[in-house]
Protein backbone atom coordinates (compact mmCIF):
# COMPACT_ATOMS: atom_id res chain seq x y z
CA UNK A 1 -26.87 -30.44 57.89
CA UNK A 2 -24.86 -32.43 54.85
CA UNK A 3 -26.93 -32.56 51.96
CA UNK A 4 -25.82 -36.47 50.81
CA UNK A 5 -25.64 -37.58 47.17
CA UNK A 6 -26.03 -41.00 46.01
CA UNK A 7 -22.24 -41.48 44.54
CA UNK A 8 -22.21 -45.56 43.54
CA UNK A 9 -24.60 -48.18 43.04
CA UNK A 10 -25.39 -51.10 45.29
CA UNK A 11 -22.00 -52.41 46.54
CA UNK A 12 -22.13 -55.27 44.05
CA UNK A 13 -19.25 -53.91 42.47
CA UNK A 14 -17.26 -52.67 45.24
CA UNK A 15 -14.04 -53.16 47.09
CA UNK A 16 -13.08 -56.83 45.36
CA UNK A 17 -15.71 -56.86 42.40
CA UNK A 18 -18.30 -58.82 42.12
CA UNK A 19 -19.35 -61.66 44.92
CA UNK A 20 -20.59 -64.89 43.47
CA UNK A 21 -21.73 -68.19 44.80
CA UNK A 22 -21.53 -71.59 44.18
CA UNK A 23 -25.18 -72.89 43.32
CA UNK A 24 -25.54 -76.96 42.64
CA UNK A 25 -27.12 -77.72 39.47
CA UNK A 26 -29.28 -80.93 39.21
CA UNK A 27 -27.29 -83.38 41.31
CA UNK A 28 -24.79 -81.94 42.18
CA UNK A 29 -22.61 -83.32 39.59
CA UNK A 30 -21.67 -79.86 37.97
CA UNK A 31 -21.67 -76.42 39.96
CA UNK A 32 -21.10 -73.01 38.49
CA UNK A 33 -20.56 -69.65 40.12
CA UNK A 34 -23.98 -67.56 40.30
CA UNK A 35 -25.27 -64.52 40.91
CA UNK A 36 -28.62 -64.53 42.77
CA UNK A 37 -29.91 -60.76 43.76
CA UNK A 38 -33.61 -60.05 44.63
CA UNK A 39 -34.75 -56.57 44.43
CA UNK A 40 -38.43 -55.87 46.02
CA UNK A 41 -40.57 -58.93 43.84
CA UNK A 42 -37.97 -60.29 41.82
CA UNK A 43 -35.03 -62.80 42.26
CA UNK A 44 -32.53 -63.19 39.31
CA UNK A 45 -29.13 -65.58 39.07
CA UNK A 46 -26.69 -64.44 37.05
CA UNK A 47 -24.07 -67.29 36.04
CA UNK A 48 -20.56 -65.74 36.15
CA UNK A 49 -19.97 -66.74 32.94
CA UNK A 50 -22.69 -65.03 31.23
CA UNK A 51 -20.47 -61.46 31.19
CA UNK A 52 -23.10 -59.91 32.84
CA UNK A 53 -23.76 -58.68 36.55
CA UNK A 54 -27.23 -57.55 38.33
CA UNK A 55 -28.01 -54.46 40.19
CA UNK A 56 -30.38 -53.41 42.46
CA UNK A 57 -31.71 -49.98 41.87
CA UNK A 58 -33.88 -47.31 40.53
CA UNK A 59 -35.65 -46.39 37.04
CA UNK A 60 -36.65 -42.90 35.83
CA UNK A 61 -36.62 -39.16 36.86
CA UNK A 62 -38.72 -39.91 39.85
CA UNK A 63 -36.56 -43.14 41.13
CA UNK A 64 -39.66 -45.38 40.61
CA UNK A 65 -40.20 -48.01 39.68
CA UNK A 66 -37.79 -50.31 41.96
CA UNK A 67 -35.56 -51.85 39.15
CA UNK A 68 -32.53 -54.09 38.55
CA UNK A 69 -30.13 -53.16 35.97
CA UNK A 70 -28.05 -56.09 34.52
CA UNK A 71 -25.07 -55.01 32.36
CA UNK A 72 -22.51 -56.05 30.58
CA UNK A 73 -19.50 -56.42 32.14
CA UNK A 74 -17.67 -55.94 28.98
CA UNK A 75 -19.01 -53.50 26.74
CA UNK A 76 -21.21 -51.54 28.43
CA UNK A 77 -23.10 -50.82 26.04
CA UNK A 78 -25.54 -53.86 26.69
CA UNK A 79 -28.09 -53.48 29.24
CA UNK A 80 -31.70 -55.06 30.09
CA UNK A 81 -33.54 -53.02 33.22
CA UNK A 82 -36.42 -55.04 34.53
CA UNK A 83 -39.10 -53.84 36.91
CA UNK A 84 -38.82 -55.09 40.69
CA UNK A 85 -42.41 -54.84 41.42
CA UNK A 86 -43.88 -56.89 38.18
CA UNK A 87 -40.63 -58.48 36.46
CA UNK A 88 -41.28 -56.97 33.25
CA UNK A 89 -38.51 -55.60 31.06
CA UNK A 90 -39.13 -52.44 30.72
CA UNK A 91 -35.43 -51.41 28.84
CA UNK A 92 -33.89 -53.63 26.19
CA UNK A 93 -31.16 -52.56 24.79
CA UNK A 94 -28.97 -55.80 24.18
CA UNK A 95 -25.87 -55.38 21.59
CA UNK A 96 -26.58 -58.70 18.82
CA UNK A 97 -23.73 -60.62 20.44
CA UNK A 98 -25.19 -60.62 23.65
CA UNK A 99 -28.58 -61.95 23.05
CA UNK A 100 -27.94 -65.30 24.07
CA UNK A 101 -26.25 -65.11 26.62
CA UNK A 102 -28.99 -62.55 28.48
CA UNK A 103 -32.03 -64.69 27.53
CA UNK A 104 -30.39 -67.33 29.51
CA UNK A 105 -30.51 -64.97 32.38
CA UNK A 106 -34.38 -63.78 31.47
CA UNK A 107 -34.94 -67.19 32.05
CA UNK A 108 -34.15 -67.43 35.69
CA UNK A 109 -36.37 -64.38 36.29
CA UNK A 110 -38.60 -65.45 39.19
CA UNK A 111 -41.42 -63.17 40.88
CA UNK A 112 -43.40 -63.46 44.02
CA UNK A 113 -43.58 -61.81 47.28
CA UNK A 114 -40.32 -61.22 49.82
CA UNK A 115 -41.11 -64.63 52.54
CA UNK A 116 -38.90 -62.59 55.52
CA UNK A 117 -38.93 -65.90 57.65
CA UNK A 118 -36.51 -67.79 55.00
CA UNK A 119 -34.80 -64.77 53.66
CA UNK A 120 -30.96 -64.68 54.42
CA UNK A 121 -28.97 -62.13 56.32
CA UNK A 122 -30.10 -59.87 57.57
CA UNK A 123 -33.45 -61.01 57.62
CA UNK A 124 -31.94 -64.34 59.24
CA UNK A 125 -29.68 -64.45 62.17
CA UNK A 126 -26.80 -65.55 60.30
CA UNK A 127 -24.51 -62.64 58.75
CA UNK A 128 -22.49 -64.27 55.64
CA UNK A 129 -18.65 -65.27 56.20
CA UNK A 130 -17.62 -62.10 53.96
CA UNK A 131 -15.01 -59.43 54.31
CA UNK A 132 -16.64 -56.24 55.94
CA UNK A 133 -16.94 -53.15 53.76
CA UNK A 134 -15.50 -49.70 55.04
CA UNK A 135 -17.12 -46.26 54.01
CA UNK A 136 -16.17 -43.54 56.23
CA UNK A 137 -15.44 -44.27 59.90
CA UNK A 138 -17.39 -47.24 59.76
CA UNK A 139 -17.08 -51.14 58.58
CA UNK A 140 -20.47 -52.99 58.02
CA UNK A 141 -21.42 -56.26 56.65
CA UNK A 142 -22.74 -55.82 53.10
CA UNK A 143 -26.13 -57.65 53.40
CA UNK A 144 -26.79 -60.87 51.02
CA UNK A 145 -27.67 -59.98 47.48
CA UNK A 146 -30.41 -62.44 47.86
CA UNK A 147 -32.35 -61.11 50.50
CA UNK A 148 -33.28 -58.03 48.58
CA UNK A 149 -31.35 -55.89 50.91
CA UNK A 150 -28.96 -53.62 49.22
CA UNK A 151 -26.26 -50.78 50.21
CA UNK A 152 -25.45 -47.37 48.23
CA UNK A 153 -22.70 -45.26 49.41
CA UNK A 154 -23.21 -41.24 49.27
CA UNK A 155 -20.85 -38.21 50.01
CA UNK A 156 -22.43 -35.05 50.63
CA UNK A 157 -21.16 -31.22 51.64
CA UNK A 158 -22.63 -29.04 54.14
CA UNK A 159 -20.99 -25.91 56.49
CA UNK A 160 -19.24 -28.09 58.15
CA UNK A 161 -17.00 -29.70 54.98
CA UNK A 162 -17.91 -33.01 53.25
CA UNK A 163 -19.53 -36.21 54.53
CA UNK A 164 -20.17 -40.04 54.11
CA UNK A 165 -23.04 -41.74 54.45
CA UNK A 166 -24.45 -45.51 53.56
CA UNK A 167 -28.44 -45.83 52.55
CA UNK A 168 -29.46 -49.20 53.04
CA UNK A 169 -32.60 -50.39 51.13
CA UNK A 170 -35.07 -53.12 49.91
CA UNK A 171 -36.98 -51.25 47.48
CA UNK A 172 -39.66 -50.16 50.06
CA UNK A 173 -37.66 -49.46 53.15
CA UNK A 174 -34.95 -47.24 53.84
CA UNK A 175 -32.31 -46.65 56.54
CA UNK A 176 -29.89 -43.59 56.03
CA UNK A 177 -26.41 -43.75 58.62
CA UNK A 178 -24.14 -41.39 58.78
CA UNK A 179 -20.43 -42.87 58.08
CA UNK A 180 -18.94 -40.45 60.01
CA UNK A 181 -20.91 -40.98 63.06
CA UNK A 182 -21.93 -44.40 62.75
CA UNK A 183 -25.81 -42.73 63.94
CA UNK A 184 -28.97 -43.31 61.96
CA UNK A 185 -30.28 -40.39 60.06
CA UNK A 186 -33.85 -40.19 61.22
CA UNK A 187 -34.79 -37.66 58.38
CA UNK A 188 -34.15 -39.65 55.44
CA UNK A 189 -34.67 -43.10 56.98
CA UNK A 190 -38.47 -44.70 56.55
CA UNK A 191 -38.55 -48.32 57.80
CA UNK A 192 -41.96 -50.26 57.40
CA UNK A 193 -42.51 -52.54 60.87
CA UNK A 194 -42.07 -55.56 58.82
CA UNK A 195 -38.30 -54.39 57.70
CA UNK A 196 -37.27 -53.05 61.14
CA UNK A 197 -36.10 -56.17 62.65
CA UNK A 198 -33.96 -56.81 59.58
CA UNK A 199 -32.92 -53.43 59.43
CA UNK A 200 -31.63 -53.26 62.96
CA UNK A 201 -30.07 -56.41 62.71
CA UNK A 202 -27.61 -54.37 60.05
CA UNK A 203 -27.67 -51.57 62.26
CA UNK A 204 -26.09 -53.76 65.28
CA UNK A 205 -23.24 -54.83 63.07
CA UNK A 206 -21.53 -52.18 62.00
CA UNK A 207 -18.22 -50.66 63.93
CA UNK A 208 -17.51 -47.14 64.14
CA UNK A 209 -13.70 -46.15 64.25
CA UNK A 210 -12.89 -42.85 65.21
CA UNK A 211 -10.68 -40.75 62.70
C-alpha cells in the first residue's frame, strides 16, 4: 500500500493561479474581482487587488485547528492564519506595508454554521463552468472555494513505485481517491452523513484516463 504525502495546498493556486469572481458592490454600479473561500465556520473575500490570496488548511503539529492561511502574494513574508472553527486570528505576522490592505480583508471575516441547502457546488447540483483539473490519471472539477470544500494533491511511494492521490475536504470530512485508479481510498476517507451527498456528487464527476 502507497504511503501518500500531502505535496500542495488547496488547489487555489494551481494549474492557472488563482480563480476569482466578479462580486457586485452596492448597486451594481462598480464590481471588483473577489475571492470568497469558506473553510469549516468561516467565509472570507479576498479583493484581487488586496495582494493577498486565502487558503484553506491546517494549523499546528497535530493539523488542528481547521485554519485559513491568507498570504501575500508578493512578499511572502506577510501572513495572517485565522481559526475555521471560531474566526479568531490566531497568527499575525503582517509586514508594516501590508496592514491596510489585510484589515480590509479582516473585515469581511464572517462566521456561522455551513447552511448545505444554499451552499454551491458540490453541495448544489450545479458544478461551476471551470476548466477541470488533472492529477494523475484523473480530471475532476475543483469544487467552489465558497462552499468550504477544498482539494490537496499528494504523491506517495510504496513497493510498487510512486503514486497520486487527491484528498478532498471541508474541515470535518474527508474523502481520499486514488489518481491512479480513480477508486476511493476507504482507509483514509471519513465522511460524516451530512457531507456524503456532497461528497459523492464530486466523486461522480471525475474521469479516469488510463495511462
Amino acid at each position: 500500500m502507497l504511503k501518500f504525502i500531502i505535496a500542495a495546498v488547496a488547489l487555489l493556486a494551481v494549474a492557472g493561479g488563482l480563480t476569482y469572481w466578479t462580486l457586485g458592490r452596492g448597486d451594481d454600479s462598480a464590481e471588483a474581482e473577489v475571492q470568497v473561500v469558506r473553510w469549516v465556520n468561516v467565509t472570507i473575500a479576498v479583493p484581487e487587488r488586496s495582494g493577498f490570496a486565502a487558503v484553506q488548511g491546517f494549523w499546528g503539529p497535530e493539523s488542528d485547528p481547521p485554519a485559513i492561511f491568507i498570504r501575500s502574494l508578493e512578499n511572502g513574508s506577510s501572513v495572517i492564519v485565522i481559526d475555521a472553527e471560531t474566526g479568531k486570528v490566531i497568527v499575525d505576522h503582517i509586514e508594516p506595508e501590508d496592514r491596510t490592505a489585510v484589515d480590509e480583508v479582516l473585515q469581511t471575516v464572517s462566521v456561522s454554521p455551513l447552511d448545505r441547502s444554499t451552499a454551491p457546488w458540490p453541495y448544489g447540483s450545479q458544478s461551476p463552468s471551470v476548466p477541470r483539473e488533472k492529477w494523475g490519471n484523473i480530471t475532476f472539477i475543483q469544487p467552489d472555494p465558497a462552499s468550504g470544500i477544498g482539494v490537496t494533491l499528494a504523491v506517495g511511494d510504496g513497493p510498487e513505485g510512486s503514486g497520486h492521490a487527491i484528498q478532498v475536504s471541508n474541515g470535518r470530512s474527508t474523502l481520499s481517491i486514488d489518481a491512479d485508479s480513480g477508486l476511493a481510498i476507504d482507509a483514509t476517507s471519513s465522511v460524516l452523513p451530512e457531507d456524503k451527498e456532497a461528497f459523492d456528487r464530486f466523486l461522480s464527476t471525475i474521469q479516469y484516463s488510463a495511462p
